[in-house]
N, C-alpha and C. Protein backbone atom coordinates (compact mmCIF):
# COMPACT_ATOMS: atom_id res chain seq x y z
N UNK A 1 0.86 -1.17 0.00
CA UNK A 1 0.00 0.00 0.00
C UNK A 1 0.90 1.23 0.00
N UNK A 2 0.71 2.04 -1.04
CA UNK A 2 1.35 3.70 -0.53
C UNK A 2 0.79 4.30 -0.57
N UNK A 3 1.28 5.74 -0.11
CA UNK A 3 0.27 6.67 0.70
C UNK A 3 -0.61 7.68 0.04
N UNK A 4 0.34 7.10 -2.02
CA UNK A 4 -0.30 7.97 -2.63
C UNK A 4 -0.18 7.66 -3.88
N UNK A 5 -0.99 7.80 -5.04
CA UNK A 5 -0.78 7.34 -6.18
C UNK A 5 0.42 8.22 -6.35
N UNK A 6 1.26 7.28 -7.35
CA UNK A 6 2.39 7.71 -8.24
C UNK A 6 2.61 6.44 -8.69
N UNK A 7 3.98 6.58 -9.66
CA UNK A 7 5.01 5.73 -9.85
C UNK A 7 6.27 5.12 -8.98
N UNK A 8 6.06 3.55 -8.70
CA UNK A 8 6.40 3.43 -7.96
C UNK A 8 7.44 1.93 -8.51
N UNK A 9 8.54 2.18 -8.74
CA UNK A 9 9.80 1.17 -9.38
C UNK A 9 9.88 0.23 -8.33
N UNK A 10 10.25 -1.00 -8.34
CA UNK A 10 10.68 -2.17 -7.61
C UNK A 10 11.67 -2.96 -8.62
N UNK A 11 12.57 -3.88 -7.55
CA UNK A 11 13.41 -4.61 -8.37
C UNK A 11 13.49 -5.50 -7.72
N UNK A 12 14.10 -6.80 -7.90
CA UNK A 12 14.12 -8.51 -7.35
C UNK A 12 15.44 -8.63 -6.95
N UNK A 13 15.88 -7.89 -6.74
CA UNK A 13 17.58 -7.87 -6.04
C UNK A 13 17.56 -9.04 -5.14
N UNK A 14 16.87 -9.68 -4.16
CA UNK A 14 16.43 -10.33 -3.11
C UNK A 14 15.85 -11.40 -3.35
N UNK A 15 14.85 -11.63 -4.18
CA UNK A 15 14.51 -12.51 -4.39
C UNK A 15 14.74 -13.77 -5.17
N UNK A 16 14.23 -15.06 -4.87
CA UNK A 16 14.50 -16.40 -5.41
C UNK A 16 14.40 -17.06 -6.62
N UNK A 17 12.66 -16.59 -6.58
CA UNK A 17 11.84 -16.96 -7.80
C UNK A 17 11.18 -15.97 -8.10
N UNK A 18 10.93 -16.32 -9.66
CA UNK A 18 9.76 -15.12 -10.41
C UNK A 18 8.93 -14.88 -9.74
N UNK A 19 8.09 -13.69 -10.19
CA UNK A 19 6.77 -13.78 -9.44
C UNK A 19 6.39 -12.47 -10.38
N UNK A 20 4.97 -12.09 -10.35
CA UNK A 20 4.08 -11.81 -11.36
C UNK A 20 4.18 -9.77 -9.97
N UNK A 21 4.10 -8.73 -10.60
CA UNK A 21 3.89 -7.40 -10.03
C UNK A 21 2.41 -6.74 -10.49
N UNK A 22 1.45 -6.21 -9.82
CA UNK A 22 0.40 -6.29 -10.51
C UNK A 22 -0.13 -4.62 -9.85
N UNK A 23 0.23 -3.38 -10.46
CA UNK A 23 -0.33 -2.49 -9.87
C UNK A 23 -1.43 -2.34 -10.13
N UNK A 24 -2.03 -1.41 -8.44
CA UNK A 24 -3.81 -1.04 -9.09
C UNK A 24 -4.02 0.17 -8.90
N UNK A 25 -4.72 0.78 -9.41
CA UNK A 25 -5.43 2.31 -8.78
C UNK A 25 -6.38 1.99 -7.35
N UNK A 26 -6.42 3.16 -7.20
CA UNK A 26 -7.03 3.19 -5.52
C UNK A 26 -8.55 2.61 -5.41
N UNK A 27 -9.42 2.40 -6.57
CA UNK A 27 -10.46 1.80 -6.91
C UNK A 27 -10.04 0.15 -7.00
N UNK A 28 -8.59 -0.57 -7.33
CA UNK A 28 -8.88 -1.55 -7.50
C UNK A 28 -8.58 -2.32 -8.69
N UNK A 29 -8.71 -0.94 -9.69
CA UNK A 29 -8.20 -1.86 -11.11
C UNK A 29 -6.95 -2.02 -11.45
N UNK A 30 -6.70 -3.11 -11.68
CA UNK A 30 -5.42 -3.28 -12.74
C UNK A 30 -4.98 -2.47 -13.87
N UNK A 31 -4.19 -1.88 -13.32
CA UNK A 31 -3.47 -0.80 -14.34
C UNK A 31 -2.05 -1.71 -14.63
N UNK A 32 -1.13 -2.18 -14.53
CA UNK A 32 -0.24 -2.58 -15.09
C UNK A 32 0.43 -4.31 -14.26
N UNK A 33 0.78 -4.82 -15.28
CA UNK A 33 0.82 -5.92 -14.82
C UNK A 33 2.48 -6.53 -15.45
N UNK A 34 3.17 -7.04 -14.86
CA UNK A 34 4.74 -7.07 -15.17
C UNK A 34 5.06 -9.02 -14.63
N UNK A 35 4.98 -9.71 -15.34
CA UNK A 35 4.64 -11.14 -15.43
C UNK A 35 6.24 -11.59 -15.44
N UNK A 36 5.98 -12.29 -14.65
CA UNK A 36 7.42 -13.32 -14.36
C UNK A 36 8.77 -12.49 -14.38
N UNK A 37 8.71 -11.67 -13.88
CA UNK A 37 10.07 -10.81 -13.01
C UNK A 37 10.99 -12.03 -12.22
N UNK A 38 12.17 -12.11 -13.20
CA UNK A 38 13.59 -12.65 -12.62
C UNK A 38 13.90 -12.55 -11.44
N UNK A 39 14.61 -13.28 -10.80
CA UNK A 39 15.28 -12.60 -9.40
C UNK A 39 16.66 -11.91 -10.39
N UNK A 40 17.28 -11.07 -9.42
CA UNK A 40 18.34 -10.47 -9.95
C UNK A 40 17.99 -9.35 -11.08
N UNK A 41 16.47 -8.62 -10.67
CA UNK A 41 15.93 -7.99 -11.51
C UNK A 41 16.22 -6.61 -11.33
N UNK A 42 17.00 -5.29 -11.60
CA UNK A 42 17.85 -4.20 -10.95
C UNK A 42 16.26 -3.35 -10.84
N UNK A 43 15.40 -3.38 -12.35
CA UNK A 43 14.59 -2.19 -12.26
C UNK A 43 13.05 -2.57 -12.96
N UNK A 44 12.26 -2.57 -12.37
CA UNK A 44 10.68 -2.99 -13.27
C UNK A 44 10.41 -0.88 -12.77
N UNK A 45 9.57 -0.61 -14.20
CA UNK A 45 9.16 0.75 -13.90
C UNK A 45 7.81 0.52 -14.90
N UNK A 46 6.91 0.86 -14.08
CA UNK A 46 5.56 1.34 -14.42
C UNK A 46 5.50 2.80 -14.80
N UNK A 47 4.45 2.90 -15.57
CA UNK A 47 4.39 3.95 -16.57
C UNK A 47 3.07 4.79 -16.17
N UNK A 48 2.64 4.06 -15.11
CA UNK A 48 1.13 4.39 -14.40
C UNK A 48 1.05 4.98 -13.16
N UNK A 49 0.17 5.93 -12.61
CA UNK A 49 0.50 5.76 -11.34
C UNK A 49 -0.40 5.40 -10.72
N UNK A 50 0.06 4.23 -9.34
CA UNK A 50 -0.84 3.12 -8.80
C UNK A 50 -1.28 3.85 -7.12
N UNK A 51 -1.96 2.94 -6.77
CA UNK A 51 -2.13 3.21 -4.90
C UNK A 51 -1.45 1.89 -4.46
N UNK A 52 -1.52 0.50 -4.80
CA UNK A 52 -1.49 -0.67 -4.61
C UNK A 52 -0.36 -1.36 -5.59
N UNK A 53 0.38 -2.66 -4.41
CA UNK A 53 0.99 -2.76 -5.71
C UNK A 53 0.97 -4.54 -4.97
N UNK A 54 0.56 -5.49 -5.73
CA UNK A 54 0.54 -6.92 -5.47
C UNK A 54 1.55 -7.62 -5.71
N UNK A 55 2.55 -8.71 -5.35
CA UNK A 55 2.90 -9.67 -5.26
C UNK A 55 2.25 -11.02 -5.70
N UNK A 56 2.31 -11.57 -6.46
CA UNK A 56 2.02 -12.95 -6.40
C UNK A 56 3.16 -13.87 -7.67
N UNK A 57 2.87 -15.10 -7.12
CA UNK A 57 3.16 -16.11 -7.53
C UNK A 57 2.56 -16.30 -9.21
N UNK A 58 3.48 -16.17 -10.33
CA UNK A 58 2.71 -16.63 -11.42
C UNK A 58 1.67 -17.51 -11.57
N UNK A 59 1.84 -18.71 -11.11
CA UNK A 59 0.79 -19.34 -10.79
C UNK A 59 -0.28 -19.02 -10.39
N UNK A 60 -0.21 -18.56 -9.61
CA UNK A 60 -2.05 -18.04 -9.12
C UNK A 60 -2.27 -16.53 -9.79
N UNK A 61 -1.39 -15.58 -10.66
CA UNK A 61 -1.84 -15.01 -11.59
C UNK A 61 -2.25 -16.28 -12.61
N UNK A 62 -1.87 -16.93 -13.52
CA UNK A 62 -2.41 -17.67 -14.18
C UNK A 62 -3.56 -18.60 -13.66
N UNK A 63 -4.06 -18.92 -12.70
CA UNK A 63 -4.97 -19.23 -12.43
C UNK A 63 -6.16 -18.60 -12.01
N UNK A 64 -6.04 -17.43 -11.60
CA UNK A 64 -7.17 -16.69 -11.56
C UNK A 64 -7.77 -15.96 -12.78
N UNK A 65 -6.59 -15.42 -13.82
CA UNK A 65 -6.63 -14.89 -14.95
C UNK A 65 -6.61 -13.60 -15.22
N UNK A 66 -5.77 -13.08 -14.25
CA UNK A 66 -5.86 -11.71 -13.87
C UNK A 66 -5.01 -11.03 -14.70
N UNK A 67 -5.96 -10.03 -15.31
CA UNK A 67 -5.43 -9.38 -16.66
C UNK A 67 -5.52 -7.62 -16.52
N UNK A 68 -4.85 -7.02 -16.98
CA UNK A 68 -5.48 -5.33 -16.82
C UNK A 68 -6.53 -4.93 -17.19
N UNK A 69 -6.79 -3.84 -16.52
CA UNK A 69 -8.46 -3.58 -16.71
C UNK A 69 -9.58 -4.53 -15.76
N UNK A 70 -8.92 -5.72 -15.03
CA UNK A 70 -9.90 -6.03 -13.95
C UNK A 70 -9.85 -5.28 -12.63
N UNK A 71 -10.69 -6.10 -11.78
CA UNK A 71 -11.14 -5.31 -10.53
C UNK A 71 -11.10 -6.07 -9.83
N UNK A 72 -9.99 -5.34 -8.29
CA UNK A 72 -10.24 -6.46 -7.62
C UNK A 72 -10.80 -5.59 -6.38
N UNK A 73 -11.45 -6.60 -4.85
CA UNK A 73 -11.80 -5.98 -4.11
C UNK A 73 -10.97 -6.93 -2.93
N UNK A 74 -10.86 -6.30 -1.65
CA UNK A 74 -10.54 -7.17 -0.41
C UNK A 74 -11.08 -6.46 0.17
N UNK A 75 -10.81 -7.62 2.08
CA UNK A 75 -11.69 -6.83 2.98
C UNK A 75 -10.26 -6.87 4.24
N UNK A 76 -10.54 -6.23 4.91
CA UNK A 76 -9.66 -6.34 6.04
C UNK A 76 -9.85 -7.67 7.28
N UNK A 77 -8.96 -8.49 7.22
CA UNK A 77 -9.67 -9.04 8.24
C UNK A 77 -8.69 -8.82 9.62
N UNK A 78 -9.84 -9.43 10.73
CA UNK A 78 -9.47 -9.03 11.72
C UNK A 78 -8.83 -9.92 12.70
């Protein structure tokens, strides 16, 4: 979560395995989506500016089918 839409760069310096980057606007939608990011990745830069920015596992991007222009919602739990 950040505190404010913009552009917001990440890189896989750290990490093991791929994994899928999925920004959203503050509504929820998928504005940009950056699929199977390397580890040893210096720079991913979005061209959008997001509120949200997801993590997941390619896999469960490919299984849900999550494409730009969808919508997602959550709830807080407690």
């Amino acid at each position: 979560v950040f505190d404010s839409d913009g552009i917001y760069p990440i890189h896989s310096n750290f990490v093991k395995a791929e994994f899928d980057a999925i920004y959203l606007s503050s509504d929820g939608e998928a504005l940009e989506i950056f699929r199977r990011i390397p580890p040893n990745t210096s720079l991913v830069m979005p061209t959008k500016k997001a509120r949200y920015l997801l993590e997941l596992p390619p896999e469960l991007t490919d299984r849900l089918k999550i494409a730009e222009g969808d919508k997602m919602e959550w709830k807080k739990i407690r």
